[in-house]
Protein backbone atom coordinates (compact mmCIF):
# COMPACT_ATOMS: atom_id res chain seq x y z
CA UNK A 1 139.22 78.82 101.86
CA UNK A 2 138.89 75.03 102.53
CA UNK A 3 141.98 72.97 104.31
CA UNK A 4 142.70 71.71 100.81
CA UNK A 5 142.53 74.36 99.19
CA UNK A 6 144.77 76.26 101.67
CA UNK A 7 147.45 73.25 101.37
CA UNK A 8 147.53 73.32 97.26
CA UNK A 9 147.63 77.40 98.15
CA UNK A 10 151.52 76.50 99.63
CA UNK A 11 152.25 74.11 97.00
CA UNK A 12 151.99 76.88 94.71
CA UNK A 13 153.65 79.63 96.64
CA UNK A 14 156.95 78.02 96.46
CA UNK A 15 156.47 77.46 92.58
CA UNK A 16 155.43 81.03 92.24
CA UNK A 17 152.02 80.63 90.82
CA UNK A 18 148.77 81.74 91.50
CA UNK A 19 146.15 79.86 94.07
CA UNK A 20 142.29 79.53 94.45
CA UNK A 21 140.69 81.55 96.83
CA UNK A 22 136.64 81.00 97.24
CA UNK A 23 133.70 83.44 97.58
CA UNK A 24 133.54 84.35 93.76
CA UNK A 25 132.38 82.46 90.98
CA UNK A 26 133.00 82.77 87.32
CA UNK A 27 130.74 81.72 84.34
CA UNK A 28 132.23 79.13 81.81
CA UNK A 29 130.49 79.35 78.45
CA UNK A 30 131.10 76.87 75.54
CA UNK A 31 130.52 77.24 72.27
CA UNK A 32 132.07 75.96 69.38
CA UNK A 33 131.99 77.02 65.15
CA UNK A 34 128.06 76.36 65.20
CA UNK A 35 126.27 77.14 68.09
CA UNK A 36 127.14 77.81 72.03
CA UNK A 37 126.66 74.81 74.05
CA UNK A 38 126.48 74.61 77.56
CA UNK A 39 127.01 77.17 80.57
CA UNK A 40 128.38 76.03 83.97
CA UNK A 41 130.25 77.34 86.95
CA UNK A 42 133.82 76.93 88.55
CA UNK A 43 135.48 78.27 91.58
CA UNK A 44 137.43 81.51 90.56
CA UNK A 45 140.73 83.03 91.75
CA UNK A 46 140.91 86.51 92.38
CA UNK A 47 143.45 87.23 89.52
CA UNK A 48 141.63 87.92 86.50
CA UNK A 49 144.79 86.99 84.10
CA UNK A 50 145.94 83.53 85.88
CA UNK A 51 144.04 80.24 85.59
CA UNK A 52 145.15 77.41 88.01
CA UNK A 53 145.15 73.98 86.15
CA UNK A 54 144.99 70.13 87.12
CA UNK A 55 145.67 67.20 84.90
CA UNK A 56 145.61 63.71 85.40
CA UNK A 57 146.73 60.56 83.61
CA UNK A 58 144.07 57.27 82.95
CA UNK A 59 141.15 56.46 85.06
CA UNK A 60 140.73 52.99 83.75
CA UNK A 61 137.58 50.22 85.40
CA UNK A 62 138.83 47.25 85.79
CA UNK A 63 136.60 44.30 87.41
CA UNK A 64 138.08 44.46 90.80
CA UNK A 65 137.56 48.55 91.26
CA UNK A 66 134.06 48.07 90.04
CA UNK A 67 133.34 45.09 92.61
CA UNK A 68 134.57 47.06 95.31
CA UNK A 69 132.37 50.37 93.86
CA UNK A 70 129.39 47.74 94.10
CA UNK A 71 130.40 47.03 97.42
CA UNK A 72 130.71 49.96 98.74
CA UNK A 73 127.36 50.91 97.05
CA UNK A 74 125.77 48.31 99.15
CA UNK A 75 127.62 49.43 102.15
CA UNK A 76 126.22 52.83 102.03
CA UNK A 77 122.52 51.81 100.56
CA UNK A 78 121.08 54.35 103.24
CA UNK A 79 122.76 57.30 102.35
CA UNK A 80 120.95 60.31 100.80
CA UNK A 81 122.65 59.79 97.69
CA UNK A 82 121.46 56.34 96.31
CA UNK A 83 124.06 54.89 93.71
CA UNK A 84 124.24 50.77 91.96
CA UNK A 85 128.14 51.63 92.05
CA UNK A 86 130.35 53.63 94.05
CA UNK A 87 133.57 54.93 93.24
CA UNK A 88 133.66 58.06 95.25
CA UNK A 89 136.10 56.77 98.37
CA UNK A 90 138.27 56.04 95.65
CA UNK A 91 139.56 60.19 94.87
CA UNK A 92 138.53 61.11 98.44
CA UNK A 93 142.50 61.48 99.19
CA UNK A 94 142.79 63.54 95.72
CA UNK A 95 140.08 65.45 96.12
CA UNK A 96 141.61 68.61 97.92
CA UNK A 97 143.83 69.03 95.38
CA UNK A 98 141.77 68.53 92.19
CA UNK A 99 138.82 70.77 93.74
CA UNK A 100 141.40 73.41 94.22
CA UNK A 101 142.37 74.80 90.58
CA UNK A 102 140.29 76.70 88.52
CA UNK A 103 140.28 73.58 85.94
CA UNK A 104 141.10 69.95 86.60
CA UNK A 105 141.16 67.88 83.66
CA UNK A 106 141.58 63.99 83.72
CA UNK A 107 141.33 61.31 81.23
CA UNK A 108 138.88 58.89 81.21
CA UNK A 109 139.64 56.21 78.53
CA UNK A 110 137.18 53.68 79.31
CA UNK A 111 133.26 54.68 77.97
CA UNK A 112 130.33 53.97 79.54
CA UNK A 113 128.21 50.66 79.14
CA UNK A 114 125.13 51.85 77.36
CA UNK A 115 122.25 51.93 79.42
CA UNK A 116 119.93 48.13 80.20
CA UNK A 117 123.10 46.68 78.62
CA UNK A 118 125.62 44.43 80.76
CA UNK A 119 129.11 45.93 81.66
CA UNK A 120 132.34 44.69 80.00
CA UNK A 121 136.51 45.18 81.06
CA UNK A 122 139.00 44.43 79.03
CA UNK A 123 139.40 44.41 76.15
CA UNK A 124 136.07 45.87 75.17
CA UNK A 125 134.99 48.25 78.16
CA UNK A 126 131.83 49.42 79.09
CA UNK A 127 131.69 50.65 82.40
CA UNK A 128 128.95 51.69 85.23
CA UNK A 129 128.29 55.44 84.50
CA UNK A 130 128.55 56.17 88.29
CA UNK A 131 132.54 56.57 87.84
CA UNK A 132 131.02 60.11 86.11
CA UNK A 133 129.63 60.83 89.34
CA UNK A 134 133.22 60.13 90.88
CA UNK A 135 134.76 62.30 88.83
CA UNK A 136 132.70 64.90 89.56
CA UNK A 137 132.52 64.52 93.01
CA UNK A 138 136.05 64.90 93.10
CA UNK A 139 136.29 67.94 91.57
CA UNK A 140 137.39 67.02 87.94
CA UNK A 141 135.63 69.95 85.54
CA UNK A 142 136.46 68.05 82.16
CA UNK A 143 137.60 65.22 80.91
CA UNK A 144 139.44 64.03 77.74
CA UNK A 145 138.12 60.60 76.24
CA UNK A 146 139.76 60.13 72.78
CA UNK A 147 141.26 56.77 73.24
CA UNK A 148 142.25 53.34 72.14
CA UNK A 149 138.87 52.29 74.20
CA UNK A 150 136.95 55.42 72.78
CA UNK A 151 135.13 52.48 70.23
CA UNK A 152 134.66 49.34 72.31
CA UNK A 153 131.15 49.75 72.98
CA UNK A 154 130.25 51.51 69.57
CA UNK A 155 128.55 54.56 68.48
CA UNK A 156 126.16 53.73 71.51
CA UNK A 157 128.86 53.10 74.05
CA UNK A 158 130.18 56.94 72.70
CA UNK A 159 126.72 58.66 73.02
CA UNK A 160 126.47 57.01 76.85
CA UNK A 161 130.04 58.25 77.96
CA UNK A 162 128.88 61.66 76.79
CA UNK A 163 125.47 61.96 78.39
CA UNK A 164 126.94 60.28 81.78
CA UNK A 165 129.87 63.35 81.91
CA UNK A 166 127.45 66.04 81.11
CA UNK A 167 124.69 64.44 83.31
CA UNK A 168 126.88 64.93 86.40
CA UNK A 169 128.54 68.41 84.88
CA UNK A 170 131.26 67.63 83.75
CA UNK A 171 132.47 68.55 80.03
CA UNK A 172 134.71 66.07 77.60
CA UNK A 173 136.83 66.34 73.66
CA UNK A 174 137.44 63.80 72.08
CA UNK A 175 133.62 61.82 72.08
CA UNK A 176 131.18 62.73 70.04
CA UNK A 177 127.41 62.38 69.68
CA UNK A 178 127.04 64.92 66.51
CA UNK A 179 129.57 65.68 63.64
CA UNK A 180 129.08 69.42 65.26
CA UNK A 181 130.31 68.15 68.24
CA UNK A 182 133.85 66.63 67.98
CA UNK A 183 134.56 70.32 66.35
CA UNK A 184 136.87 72.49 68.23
CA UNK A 185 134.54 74.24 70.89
CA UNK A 186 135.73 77.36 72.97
CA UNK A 187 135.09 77.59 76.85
CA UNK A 188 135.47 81.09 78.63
CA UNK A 189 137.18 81.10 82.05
CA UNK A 190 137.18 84.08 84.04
CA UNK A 191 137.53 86.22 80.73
CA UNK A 192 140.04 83.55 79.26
CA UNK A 193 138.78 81.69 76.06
CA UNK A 194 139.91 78.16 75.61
CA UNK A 195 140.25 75.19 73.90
CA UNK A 196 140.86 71.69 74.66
CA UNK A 197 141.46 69.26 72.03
CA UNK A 198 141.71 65.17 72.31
CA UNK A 199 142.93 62.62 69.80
CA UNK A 200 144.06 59.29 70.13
CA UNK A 201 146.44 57.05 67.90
CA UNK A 202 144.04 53.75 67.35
CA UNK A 203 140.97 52.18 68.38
CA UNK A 204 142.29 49.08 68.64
CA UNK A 205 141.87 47.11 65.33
CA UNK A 206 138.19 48.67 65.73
CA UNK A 207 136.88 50.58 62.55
CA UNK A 208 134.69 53.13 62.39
CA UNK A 209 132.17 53.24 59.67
CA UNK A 210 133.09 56.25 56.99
CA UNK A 211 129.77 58.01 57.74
CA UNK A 212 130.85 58.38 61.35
CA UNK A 213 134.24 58.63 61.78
CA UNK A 214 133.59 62.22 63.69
CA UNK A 215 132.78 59.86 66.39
CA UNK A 216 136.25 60.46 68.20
CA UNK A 217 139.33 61.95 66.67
CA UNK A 218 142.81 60.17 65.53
CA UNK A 219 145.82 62.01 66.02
CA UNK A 220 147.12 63.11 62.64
CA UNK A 221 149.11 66.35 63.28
CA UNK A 222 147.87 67.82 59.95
CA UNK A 223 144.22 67.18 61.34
CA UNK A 224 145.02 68.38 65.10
CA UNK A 225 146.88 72.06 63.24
CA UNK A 226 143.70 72.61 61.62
CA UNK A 227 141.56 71.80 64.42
CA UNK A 228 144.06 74.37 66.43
CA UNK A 229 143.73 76.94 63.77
CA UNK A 230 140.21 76.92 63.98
CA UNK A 231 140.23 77.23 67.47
CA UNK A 232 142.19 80.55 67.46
CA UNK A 233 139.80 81.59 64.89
CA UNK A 234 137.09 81.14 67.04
CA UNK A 235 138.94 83.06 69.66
CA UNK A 236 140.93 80.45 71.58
CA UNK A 237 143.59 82.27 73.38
CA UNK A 238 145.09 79.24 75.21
CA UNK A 239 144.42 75.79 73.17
CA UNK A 240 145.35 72.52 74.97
CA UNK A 241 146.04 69.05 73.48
CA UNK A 242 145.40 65.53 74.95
CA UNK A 243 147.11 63.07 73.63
CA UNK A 244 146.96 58.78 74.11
CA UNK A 245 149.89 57.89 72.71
CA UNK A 246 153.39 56.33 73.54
CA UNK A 247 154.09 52.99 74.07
CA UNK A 248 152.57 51.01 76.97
CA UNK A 249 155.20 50.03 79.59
CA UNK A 250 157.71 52.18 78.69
CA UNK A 251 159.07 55.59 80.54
CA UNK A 252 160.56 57.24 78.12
CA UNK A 253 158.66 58.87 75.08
CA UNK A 254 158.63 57.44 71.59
CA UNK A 255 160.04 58.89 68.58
CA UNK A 256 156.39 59.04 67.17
CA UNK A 257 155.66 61.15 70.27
CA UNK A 258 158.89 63.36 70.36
CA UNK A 259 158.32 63.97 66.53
CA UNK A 260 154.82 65.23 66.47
CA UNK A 261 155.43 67.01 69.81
CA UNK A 262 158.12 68.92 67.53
CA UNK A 263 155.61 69.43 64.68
CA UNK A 264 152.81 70.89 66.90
CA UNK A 265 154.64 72.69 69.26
CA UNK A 266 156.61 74.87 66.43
CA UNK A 267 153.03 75.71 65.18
CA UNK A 268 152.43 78.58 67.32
CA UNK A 269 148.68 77.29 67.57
CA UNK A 270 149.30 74.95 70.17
CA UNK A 271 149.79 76.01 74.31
CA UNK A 272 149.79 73.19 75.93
CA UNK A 273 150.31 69.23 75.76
CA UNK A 274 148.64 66.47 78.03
CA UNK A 275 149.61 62.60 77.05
CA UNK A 276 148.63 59.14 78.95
CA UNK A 277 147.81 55.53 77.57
CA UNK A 278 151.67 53.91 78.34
CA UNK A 279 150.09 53.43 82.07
CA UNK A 280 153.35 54.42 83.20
CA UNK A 281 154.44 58.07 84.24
CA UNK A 282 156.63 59.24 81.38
CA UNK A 283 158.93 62.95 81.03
CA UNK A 284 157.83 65.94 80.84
CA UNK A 285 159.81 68.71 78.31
CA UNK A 286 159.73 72.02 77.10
CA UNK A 287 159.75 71.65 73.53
CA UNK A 288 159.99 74.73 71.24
CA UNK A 289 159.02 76.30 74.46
CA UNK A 290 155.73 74.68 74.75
CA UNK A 291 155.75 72.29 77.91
CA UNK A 292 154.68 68.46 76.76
CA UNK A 293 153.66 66.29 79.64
CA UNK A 294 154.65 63.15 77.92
CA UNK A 295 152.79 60.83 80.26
CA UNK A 296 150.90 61.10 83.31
CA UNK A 297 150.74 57.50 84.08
CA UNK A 298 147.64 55.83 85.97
CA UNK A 299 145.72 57.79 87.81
CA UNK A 300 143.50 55.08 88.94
CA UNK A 301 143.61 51.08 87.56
CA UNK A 302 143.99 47.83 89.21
CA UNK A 303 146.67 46.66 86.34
CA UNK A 304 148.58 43.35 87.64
CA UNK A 305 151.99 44.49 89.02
CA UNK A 306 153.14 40.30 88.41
CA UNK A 307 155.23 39.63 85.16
CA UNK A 308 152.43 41.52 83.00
CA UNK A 309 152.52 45.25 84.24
CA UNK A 310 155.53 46.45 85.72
CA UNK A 311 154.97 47.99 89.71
CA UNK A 312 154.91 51.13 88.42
CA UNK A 313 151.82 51.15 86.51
CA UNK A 314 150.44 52.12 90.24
CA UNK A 315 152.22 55.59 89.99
CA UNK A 316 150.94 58.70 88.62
CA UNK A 317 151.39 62.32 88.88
CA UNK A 318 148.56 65.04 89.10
CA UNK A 319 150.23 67.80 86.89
CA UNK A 320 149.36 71.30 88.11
CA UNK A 321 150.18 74.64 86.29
CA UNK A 322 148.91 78.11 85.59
CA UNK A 323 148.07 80.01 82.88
CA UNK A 324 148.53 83.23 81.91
CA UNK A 325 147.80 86.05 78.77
CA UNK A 326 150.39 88.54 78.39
CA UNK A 327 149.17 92.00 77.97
CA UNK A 328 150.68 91.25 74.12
CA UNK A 329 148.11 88.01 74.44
CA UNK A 330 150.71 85.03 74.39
CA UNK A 331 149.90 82.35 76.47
CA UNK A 332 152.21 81.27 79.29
CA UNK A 333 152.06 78.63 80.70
CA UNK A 334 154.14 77.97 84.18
CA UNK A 335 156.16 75.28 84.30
CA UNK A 336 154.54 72.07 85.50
CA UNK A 337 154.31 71.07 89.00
CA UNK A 338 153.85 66.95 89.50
CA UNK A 339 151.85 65.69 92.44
CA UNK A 340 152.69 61.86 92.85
CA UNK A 341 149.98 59.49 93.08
CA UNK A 342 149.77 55.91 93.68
CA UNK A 343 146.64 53.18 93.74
CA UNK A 344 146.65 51.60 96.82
CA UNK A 345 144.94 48.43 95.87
CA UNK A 346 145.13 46.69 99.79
CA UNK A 347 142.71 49.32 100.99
CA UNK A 348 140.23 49.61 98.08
CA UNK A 349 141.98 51.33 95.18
CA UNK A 350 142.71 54.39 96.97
CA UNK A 351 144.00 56.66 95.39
CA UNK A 352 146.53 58.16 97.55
CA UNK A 353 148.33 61.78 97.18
CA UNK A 354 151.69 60.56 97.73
CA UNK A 355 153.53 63.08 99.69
CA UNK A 356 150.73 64.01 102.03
CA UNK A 357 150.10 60.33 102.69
CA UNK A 358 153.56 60.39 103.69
CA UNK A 359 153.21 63.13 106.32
CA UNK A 360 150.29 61.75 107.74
CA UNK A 361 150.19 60.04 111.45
CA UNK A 362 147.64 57.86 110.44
CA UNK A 363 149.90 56.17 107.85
CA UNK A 364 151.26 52.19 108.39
CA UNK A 365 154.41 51.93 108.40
CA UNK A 366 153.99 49.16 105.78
CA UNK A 367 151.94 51.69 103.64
CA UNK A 368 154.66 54.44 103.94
CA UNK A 369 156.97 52.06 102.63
CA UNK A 370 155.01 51.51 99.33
CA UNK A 371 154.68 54.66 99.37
CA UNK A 372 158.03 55.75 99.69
CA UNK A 373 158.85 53.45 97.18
CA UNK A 374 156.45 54.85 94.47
CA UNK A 375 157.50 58.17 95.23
CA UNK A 376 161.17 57.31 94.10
CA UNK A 377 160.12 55.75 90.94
CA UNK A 378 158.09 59.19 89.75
CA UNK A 379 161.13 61.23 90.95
CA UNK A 380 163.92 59.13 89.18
CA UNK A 381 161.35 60.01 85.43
CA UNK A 382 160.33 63.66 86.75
CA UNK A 383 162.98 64.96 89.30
CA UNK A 384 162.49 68.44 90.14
CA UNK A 385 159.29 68.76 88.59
CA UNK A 386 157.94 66.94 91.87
CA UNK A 387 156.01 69.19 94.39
CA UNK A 388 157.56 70.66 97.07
CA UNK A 389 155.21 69.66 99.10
CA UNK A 390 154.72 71.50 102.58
CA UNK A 391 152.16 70.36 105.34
CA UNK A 392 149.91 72.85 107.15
CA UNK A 393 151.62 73.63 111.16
């Protein structure tokens, strides 16, 4: 067992859940209502009825994180691994954590800039594909990408964010580069099929052409039920939902949130909610005895904490949980465990775990201060849903 793995092992002994051990490997197969897909591997726990999960909130590109990834490209031009942009110093600080579950999920909202064409930020973003690389480096397994970005670069800006994230191995809902694809597609873990479903309440004033409107997915809870039914037709025994919704700025959930949390939760066909796009870390409920992560904030941005953003569209949580099928095959999942995050932008958009930063000797003590500060902000929206984190002796 690695160090980090061993320290997200504690986390979730005091929560009562169950913790990745290495040496065994699992297969993950996907398939979905016309064909299997893909086949890949994930670290497996030795409990065959418990699946450890991450979750994160945005991972959005602004200019200044992709000048430093260029920078930092250049920096390390003789390395083995040979990259135009590098974002991988960026979730070093995460990465023990995120490695450590079975699945770690996080939502990229930003697509890729199609290859030979130039990059864009806001507010039509098309990205270097090496953040893909990132994310995999770090451990992320999937990624969710129906968003109010999904459409900024097109149908070709969709069909490059796809083949970047399964280029480096790592899966996605919510893109699409077939009308086969954006269907509800089940992934076995360890002998537990899944689902994981992504929608998104606009593109922005963007419209997508009737022909391909399977492109991404808008949330319409009529649309999302049958996508879930399907899903347990196909087998699904656990189906998770990603939603970008809510409204930006704002820590409390909207009635448009609360109300179709209601609606799908009292479905029976849905396990599990995951929200982002208010860049701010929002509550998280049990609703009808579903949990809803409401919003996991900003996982990594360089939004400007001046009168635009508010300072706490630095903070985010990484949302742990497991799952597991009773032996009358109901889904349970335990209840969520938040890991605070916060970009530190003074050291080159950093993403730093919060409370181990805190307990580290190498820490400023003008960093632990921002830190300290950011840590009270996520606990005053989450309270005891915040880790109790314990350091190694």
């Amino acid at each position: 067992m690695k160090l980090g793995q061993l320290m997200f092992a504690l986390a979730f002994i005091t929560t009562g859940c169950t913790s990745t051990t290495s040496g065994t490997t699992s297969s993950i197969t996907t398939t979905s209502s016309a064909t299997a897909t893909s086949s890949t591997t994930t670290t497996a726990a030795s409990n065959p009825t418990s699946i450890t999960f991450a979750f994160t909130g945005d991972v959005l590109s602004h200019t200044p994180l992709i000048d430093q990834a260029k920078r930092t490209a250049i920096a390390n031009s003789t390395t083995e691994i040979q990259l135009d942009y590098d974002f991988r110093p960026m979730f070093l600080d995460i990465k023990p954590l995120v490695s450590g579950v079975d699945i770690a999920v996080c939502h990229l909202e930003t697509p890729i800039a199609p290859d030979g064409k130039e990059l864009s930020t806001y507010p039509f973003f098309g990205v270097p594909k090496e953040i893909t690389t990132a994310i995999a480096d770090a451990g992320f397994d999937r990624c969710s990408t129906a968003s109010n970005h999904a459409y900024d670069r097109g149908n070709d800006g969709i069909d490059a964010t796809v083949n970047a994230l399964l280029t480096t191995g790592v899966e996605q809902s919510g893109m699409a580069r077939t009308p086969e694809e954006i269907e509800p597609r089940i992934f076995t873990v360890r002998g537990i099929k899944l689902c994981h479903l992504s929608y998104t309440f606009s593109y922005n004033g963007l419209t997508m052409p009737d022909e391909t409107k399977w492109r991404s997915a808008i949330i319409n809870t009529q649309r999302i039920l049958r996508d879930a039914k399907r899903a347990r037709e196909l087998g699904s025994q656990a189906t998770i939902v990603s939603m970008h919704w809510g409204t930006e700025k704002e820590s409390a959930a909207n009635s448009m949130q609360t109300s179709i949390a209601d609606e799908l939760t009292a479905s029976g066909l849905v396990d599990l909610i995951v929200g982002h796009h208010a860049h701010v870390v929002q509550p998280t409920k049990q609703v009808n005895g579903i949990w809803v992560m409401y919003g996991l904030g900003n996982v990594l941005s360089n939004l400007p904490t001046d009168e635009r953003w508010p300072i706490n569209s630095q903070d985010a949580v990484i949302a742990t949980t497991s799952l597991t099928i009773s032996s009358s095959g109901k889904a349970v999942f335990e209840k969520p465990v938040m890991h605070p995050t916060w970009v530190d932008k003074t050291h080159g958009w950093v993403i730093r775990d919060v409370q181990k930063s805190l307990q580290s000797i190498t820490t400023s003590q003008g960093l632990a201060r921002e830190l300290e500060l950011s840590l009270g902000r996520t606990t005053q929206v989450l309270g005891d849903f915040i880790s109790p984190y314990q350091s190694l002796p």
